[in-house]
Protein backbone atom coordinates (compact mmCIF):
# COMPACT_ATOMS: atom_id res chain seq x y z
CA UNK A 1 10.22 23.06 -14.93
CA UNK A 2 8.70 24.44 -12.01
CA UNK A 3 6.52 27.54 -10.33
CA UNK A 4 3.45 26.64 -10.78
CA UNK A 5 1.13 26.21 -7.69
CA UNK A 6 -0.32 22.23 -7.25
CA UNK A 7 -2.58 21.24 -4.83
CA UNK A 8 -2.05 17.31 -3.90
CA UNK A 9 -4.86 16.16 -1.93
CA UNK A 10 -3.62 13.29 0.32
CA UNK A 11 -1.48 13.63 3.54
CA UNK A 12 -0.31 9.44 3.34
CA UNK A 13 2.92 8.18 2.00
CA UNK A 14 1.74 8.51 -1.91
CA UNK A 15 0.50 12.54 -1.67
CA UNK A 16 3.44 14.02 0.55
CA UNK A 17 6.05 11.95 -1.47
CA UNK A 18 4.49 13.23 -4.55
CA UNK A 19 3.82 17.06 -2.55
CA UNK A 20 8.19 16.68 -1.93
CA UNK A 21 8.63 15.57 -5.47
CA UNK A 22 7.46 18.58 -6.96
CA UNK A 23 8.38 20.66 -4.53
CA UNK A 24 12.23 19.73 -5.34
CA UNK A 25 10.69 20.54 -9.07
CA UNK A 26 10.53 24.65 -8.19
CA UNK A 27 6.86 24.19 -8.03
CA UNK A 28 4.61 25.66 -4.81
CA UNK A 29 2.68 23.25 -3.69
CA UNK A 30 -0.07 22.82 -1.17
CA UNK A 31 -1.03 19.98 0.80
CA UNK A 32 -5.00 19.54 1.33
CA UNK A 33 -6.26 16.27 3.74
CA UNK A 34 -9.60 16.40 6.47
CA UNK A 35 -6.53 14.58 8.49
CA UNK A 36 -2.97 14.60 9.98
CA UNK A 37 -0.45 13.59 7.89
CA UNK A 38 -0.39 9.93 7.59
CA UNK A 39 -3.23 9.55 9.88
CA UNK A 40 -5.02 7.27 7.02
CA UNK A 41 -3.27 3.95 5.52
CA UNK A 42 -0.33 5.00 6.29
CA UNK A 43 -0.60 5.13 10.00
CA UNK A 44 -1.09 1.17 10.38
CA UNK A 45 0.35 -1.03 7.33
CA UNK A 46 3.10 -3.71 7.52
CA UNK A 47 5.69 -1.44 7.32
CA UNK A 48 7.36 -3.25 4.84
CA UNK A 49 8.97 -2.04 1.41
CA UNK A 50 7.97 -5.45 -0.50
CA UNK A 51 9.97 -4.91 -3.86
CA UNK A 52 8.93 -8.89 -4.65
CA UNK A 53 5.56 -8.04 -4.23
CA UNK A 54 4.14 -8.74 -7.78
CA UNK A 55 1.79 -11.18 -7.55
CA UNK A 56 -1.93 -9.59 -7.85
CA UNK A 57 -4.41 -10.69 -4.81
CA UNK A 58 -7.07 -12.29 -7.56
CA UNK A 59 -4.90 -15.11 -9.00
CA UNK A 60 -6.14 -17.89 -10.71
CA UNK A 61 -8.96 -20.36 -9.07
CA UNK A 62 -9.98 -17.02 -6.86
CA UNK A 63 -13.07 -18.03 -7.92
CA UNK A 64 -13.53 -20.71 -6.03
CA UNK A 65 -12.71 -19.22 -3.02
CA UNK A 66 -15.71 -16.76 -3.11
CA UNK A 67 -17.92 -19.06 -1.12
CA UNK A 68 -15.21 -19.53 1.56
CA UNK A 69 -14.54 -15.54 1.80
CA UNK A 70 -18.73 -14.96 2.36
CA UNK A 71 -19.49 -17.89 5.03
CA UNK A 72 -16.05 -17.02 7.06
CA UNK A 73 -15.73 -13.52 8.27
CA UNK A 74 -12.48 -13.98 9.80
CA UNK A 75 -10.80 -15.92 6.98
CA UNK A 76 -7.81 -14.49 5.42
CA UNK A 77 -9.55 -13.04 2.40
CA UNK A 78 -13.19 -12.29 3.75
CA UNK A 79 -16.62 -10.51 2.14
CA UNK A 80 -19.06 -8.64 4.62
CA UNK A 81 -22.53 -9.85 3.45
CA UNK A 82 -24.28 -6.45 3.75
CA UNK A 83 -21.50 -4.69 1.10
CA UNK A 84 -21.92 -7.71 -1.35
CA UNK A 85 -23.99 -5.91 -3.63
CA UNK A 86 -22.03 -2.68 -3.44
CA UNK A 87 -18.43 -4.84 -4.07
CA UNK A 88 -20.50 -6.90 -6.60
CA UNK A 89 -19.09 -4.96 -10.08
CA UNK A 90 -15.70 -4.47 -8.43
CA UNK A 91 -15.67 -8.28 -7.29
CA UNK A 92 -16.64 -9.27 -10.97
CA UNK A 93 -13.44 -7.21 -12.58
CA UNK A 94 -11.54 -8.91 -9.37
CA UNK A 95 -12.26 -11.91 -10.52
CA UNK A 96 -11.83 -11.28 -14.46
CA UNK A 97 -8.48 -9.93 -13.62
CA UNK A 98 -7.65 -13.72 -12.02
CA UNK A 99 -6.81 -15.62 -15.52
CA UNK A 100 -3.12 -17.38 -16.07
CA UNK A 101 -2.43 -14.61 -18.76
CA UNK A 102 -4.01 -11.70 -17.38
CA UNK A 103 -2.07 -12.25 -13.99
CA UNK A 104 1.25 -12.31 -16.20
CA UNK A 105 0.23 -9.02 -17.52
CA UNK A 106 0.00 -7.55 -14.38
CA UNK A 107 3.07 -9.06 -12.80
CA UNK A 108 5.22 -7.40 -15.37
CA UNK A 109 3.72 -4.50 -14.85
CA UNK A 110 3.60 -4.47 -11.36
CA UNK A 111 7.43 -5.57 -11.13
CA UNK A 112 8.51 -2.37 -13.86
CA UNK A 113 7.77 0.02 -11.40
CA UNK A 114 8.30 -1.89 -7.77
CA UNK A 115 12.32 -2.25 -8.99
CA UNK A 116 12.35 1.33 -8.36
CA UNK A 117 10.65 1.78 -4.77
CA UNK A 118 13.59 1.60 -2.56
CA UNK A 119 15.59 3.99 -4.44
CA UNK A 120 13.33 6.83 -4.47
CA UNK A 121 12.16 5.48 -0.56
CA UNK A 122 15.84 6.42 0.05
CA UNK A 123 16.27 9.21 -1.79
CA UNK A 124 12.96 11.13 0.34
CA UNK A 125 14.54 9.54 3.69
CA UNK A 126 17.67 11.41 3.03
CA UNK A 127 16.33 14.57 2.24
CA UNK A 128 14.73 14.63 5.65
CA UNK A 129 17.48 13.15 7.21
CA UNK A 130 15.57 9.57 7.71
CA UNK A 131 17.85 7.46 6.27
CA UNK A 132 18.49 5.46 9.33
CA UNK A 133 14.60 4.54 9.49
CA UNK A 134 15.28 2.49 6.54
CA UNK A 135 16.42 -1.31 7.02
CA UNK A 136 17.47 -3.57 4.25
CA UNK A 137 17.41 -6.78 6.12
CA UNK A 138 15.07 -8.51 3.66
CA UNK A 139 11.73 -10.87 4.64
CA UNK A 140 11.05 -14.41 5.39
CA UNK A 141 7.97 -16.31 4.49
CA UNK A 142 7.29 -19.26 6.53
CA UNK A 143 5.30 -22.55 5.91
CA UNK A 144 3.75 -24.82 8.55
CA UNK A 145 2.52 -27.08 5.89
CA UNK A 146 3.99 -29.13 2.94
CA UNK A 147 0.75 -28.26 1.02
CA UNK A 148 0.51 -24.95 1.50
CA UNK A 149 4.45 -24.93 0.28
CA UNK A 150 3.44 -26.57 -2.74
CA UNK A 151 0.59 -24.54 -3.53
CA UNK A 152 3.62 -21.44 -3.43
CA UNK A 153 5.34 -23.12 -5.70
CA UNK A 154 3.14 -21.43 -8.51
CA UNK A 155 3.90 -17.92 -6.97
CA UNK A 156 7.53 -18.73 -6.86
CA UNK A 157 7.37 -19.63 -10.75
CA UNK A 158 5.93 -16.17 -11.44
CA UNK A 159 8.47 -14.56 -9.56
CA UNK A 160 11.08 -15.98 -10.49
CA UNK A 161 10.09 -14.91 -14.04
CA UNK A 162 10.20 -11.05 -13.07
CA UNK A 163 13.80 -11.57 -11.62
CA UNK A 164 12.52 -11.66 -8.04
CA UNK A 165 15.47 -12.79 -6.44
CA UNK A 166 14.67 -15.79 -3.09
CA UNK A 167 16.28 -18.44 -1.69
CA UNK A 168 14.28 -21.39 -0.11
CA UNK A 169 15.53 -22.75 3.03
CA UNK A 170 15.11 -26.27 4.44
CA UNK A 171 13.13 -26.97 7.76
CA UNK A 172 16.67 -26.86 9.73
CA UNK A 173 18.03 -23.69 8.75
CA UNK A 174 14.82 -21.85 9.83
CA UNK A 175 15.64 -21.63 13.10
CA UNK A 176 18.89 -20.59 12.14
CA UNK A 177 18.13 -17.67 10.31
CA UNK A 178 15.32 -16.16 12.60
CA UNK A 179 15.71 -17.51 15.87
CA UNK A 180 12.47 -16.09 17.64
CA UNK A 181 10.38 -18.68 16.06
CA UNK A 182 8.60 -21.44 17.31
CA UNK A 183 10.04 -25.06 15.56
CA UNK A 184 6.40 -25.73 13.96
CA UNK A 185 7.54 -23.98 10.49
CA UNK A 186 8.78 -27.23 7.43
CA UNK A 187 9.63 -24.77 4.87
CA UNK A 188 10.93 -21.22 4.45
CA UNK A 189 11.93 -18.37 1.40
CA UNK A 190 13.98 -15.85 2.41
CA UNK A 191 13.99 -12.50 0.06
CA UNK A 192 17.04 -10.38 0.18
CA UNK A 193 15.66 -7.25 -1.66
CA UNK A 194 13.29 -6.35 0.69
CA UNK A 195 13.42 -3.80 3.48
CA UNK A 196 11.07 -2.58 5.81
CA UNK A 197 10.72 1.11 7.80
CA UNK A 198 11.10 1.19 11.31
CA UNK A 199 8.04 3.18 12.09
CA UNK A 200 6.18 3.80 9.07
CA UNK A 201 3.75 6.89 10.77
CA UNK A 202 6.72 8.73 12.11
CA UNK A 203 8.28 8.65 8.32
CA UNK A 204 5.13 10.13 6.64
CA UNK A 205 4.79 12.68 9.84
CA UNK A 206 8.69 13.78 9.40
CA UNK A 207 8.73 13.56 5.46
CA UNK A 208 5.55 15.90 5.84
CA UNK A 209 8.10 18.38 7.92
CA UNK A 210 10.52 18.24 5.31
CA UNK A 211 8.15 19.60 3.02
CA UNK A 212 7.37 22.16 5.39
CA UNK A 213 10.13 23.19 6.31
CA UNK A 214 10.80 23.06 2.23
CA UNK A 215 8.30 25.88 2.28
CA UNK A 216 4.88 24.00 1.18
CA UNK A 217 1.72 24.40 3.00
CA UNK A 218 -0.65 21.74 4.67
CA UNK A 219 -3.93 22.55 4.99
CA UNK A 220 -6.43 20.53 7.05
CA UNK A 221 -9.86 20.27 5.48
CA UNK A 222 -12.28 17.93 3.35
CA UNK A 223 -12.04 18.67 -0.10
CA UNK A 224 -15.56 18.67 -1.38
CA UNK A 225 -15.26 20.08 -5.38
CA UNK A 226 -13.45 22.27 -7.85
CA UNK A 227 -13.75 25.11 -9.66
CA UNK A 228 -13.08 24.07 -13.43
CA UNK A 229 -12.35 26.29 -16.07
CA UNK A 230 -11.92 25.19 -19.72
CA UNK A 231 -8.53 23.41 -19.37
CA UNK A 232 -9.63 21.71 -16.39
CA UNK A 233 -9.51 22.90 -12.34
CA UNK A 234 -8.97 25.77 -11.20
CA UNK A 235 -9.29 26.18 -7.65
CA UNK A 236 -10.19 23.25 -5.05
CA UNK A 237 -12.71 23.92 -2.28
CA UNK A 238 -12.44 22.88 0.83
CA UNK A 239 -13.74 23.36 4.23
CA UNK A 240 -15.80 26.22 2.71
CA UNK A 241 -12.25 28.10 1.34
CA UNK A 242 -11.35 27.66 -2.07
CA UNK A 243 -7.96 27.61 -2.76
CA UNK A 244 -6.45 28.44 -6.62
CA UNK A 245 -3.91 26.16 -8.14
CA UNK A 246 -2.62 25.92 -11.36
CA UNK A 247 -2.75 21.63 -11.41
CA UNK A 248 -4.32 18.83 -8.88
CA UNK A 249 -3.00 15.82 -7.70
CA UNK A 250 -5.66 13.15 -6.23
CA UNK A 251 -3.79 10.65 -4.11
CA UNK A 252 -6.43 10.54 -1.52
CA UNK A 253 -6.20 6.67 -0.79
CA UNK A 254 -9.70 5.20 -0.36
CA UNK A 255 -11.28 8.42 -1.16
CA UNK A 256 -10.11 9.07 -4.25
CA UNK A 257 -13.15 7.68 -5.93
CA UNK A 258 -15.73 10.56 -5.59
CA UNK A 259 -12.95 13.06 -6.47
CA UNK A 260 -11.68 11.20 -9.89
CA UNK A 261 -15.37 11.02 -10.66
CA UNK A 262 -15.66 15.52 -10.04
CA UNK A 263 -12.47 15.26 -12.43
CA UNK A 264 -14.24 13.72 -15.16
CA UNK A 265 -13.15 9.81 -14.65
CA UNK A 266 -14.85 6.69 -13.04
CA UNK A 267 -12.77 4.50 -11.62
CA UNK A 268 -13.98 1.22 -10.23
CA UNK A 269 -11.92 1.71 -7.01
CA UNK A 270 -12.85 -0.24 -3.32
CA UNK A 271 -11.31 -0.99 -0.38
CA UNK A 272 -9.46 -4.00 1.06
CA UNK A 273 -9.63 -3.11 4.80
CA UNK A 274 -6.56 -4.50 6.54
CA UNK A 275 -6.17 -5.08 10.52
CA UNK A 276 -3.27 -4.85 12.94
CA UNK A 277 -2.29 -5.77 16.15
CA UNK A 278 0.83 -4.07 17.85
CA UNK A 279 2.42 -5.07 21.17
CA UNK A 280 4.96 -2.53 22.61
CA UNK A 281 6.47 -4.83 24.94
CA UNK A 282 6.03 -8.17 23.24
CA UNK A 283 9.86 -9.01 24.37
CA UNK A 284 10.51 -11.24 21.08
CA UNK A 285 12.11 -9.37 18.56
CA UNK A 286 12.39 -11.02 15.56
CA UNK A 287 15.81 -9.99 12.93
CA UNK A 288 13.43 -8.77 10.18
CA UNK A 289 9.99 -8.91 8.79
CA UNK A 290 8.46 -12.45 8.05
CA UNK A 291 5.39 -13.26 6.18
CA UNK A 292 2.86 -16.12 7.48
CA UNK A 293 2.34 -18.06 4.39
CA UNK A 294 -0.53 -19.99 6.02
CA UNK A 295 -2.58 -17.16 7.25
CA UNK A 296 -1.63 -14.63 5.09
CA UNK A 297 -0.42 -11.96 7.50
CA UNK A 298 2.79 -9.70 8.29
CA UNK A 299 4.96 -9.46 11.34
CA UNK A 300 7.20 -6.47 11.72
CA UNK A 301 9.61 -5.29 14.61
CA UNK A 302 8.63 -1.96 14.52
CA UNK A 303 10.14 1.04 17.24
CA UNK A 304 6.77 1.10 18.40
CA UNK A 305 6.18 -2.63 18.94
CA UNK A 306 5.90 -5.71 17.47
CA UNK A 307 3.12 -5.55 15.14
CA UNK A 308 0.84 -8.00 13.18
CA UNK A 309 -0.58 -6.66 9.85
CA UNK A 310 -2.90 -7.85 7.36
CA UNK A 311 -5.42 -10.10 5.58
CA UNK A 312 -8.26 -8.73 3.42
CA UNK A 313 -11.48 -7.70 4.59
CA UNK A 314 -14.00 -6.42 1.34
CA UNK A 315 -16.59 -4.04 3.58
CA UNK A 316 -16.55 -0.50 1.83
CA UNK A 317 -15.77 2.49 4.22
CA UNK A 318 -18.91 2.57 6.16
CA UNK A 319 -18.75 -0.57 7.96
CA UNK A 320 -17.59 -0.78 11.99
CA UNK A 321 -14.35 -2.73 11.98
CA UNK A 322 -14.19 -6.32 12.98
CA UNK A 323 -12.10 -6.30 15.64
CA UNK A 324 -12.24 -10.73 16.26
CA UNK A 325 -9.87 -10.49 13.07
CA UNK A 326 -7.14 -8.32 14.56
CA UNK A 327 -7.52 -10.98 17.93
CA UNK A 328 -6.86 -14.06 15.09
CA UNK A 329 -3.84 -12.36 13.85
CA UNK A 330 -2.73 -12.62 17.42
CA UNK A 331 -3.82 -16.18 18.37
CA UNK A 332 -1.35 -16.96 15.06
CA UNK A 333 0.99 -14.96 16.41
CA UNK A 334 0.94 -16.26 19.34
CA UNK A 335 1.68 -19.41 18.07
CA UNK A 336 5.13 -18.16 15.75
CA UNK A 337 6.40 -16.80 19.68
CA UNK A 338 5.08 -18.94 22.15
CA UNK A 339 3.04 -16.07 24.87
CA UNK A 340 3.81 -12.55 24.71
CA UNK A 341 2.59 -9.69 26.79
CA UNK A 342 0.33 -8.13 25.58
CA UNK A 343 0.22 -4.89 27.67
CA UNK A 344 -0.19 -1.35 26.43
CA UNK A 345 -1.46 -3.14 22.99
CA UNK A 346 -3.11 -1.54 20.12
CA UNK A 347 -5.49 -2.86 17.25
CA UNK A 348 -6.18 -0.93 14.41
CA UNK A 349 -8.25 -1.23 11.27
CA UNK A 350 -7.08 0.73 7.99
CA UNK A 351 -8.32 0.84 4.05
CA UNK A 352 -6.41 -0.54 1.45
CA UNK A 353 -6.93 1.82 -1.78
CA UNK A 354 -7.75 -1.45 -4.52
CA UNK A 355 -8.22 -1.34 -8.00
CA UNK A 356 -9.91 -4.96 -8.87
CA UNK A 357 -6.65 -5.67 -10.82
CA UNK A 358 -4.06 -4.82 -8.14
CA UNK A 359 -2.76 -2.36 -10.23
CA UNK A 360 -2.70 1.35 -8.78
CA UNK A 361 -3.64 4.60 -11.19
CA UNK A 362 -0.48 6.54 -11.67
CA UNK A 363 -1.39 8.94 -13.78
CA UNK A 364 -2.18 12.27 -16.14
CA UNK A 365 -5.72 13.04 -16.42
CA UNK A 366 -7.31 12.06 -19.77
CA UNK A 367 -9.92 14.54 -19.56
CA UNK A 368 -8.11 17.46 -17.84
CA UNK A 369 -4.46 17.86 -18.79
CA UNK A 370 -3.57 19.84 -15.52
CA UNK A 371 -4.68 16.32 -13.06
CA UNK A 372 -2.51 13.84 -11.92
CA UNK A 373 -3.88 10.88 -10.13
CA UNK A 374 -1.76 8.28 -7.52
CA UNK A 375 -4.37 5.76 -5.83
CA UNK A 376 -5.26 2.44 -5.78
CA UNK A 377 -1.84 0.81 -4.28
CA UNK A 378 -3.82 -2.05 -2.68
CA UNK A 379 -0.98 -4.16 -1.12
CA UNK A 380 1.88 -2.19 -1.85
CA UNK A 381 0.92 1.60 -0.93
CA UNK A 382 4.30 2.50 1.48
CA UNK A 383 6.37 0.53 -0.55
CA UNK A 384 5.26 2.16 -3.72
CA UNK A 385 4.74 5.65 -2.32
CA UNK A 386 7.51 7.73 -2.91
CA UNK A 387 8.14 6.12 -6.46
CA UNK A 388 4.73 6.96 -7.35
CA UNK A 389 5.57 10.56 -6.14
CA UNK A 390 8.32 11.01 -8.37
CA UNK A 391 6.72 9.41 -11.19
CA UNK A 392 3.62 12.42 -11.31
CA UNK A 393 6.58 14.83 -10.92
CA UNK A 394 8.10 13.64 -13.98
CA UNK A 395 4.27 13.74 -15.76
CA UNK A 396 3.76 17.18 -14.60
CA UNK A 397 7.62 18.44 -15.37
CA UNK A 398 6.79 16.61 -19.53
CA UNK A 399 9.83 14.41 -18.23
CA UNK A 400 10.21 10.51 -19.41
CA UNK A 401 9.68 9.03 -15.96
CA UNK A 402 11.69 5.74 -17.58
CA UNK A 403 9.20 3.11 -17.74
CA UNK A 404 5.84 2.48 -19.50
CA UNK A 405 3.03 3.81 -17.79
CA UNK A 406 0.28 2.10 -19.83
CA UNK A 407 -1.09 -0.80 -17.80
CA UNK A 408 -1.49 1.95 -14.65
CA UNK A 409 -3.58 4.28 -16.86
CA UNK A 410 -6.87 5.64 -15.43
CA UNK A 411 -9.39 4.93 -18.16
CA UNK A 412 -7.70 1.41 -18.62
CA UNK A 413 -11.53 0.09 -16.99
């Protein structure tokens, strides 16, 4: 089982999750981040555990949207015209990984391991006596238009093949059922295995005490290489210290790419930067989290605020953020409440770990039989955390972790 020493580098949901997972294994096991923990992805996203999440960003006809996403930089799903020929090899496997079939592939897979998020959300929130954080209130999408309804209907399909369980409500029972709305919304699915965390930093900050307090070390410093021996690393440097360990873990987010590639793998990972938008004293509360169909963002009634989360911006790390989008998620939002204040607001920009496929690495290392690898989560990086976590506990303990692991392999590109 356990005792030997692994450094995870990553402080967000997906490292200390994995960090408490072995940690609960016997093993002693060191944290290594240039940041806080959670001060990355984790610090902004929707908040939301979305167990029906399954459906793959590229989906087919993507394609055609390519134009759209290059002459509109604040549409939903937008391209920054100076990264285009970076994102140009990654936007090729995007859209490759778009086809009927190939989006069926991934569903499956994608569903396999999402039916076990909550469960092993629930099991870290107890240990660090979180469990109240946790709210299983499930999510609402909502539809202003009968087209864009019926272009869901596809997405509904595919669900409803993976056992997603919804139930679509009429244009008079939306009110109903979330009463903060405005009446503009003609259609409605409601998803009752969905929950959401009620502030999703504070939950990576307190599991990251837990482990702590557990006895595991955090140390705050860029990783820049490794010492490797014949069976793979031995040591990680790191703010000019080097540090021996016995096994690594990369679940570094965004930054995981130049660290796979010391470890002896190329991954063809980018970055789907998100925005958000939270108002502490926004005075409408809605019940639960609801999805905007039409513009493709989140709302969530956080502790801190109401916030809106999302859409896809493809600009690479380097880029300054684009704050106009996080002022359109607004203006929609605006439109859901009627006016709400606005003071003591925050906007935020974050990166989205992507693999082109949607599907994140969760992994042993092919080259190096003491690495483990947990990146690429895209869309579903909170929800998916702590699973993920448990799942390179079982790898690194030679345990089944009870579900196949082949379509989230690292060499699968």
């Amino acid at each position: 089982m356990g005792n030997r020493h692994f450094i995870v580098i990553g402080a967000g949901i997906v490292g200390v999750s994995a960090a408490l997972y072995l940690q609960k294994d016997g093993n002693r096991v060191t944290i290594v981040d240039g940041r806080d923990p959670g001060e990355g992805t984790s610090k902004g996203n929707a908040s939301v555990i979305a167990t029906e999440s399954c459906i793959p960003v590229a989906t087919p006809g993507i394609l055609w949207d390519v134009p759209k996403m290059l002459v509109d930089p604040l549409s939903p799903l937008a391209i920054r015209w100076s990264y285009l020929p970076q994102i140009m090899p990654w936007l090729l496997r995007f859209v490759a990984a778009s086809g009927e079939k190939r989006v069926e592939q991934i569903s499956i897979a994608l569903r396999s391991v999402l039916v076990h998020a909550l469960e092993s959300h629930k099991e870290l929130a107890a240990l660090a006596n979180q469990s109240l954080m946790i709210k299983d209130t499930g999510w609402l999408g909502v539809f202003e238009t009968d087209k864009k309804f019926k272009s869901y209907e596809w997405d509904l399909a595919l669900q409803k093949r993976r056992g997603v369980e919804f139930k679509i409500l009429k244009q008079e029972e939306i009110r109903q059922f979330e009463p903060s709305l405005a009446p503009i919304y003609r259609h409605a699915v409601y998803y009752p295995e969905n929950s959401f965390v009620t502030d999703n930093f504070a939950l990576v900050q307190r599991l990251a005490n837990q482990f702590v307090a557990g006895g595991g070390a955090i140390v705050k410093a860029d990783v820049t290489g490794f010492d490797i021996g014949a069976e793979g690393p031995t040591a990680v440097k790191a703010g000019g210290n080097t540090y021996p360990c016995d096994a690594v873990v990369v679940a570094a987010g965004a930054w995981s790419k130049k660290l796979t590639a010391m470890l002896g793998h190329k991954v063809p990972l980018d970055t789907e930067r998100g925005y958000h938008v939270t108002l502490p004293n926004a005075q409408k509360r809605p019940r639960m989290p609801l999805y905007s169909a039409d513009h493709s963002f989140a709302i969530t009634p956080l502790d801190v605020g109401l916030r809106f989360a999302g859409t896809v911006e493809l600009g690479g790390l380097d880029l300054p953020p684009n704050y106009d989008r996080a002022q359109k998620l607004l203006n929609h939002g605006k439109r859901m409440f009627g006016e709400l204040d606005e003071t003591g607001r925050s906007d935020w920009m974050g990166f989205r770990p992507s693999m082109p496929d949607s599907v994140p690495v969760i992994a042993r290392g092919e080259r190096f039989k003491n690495t483990f690898f947990g990146f690429g989560h895209g869309h579903v990086g909170l929800t998916l955390g702590p699973v993920t976590g448990r799942i390179i506990a079982d790898l690194a303990a030679g345990r089944d972790p009870g579900m196949d692991l082949t379509a989230f392999r690292i060499d699968r590109f």
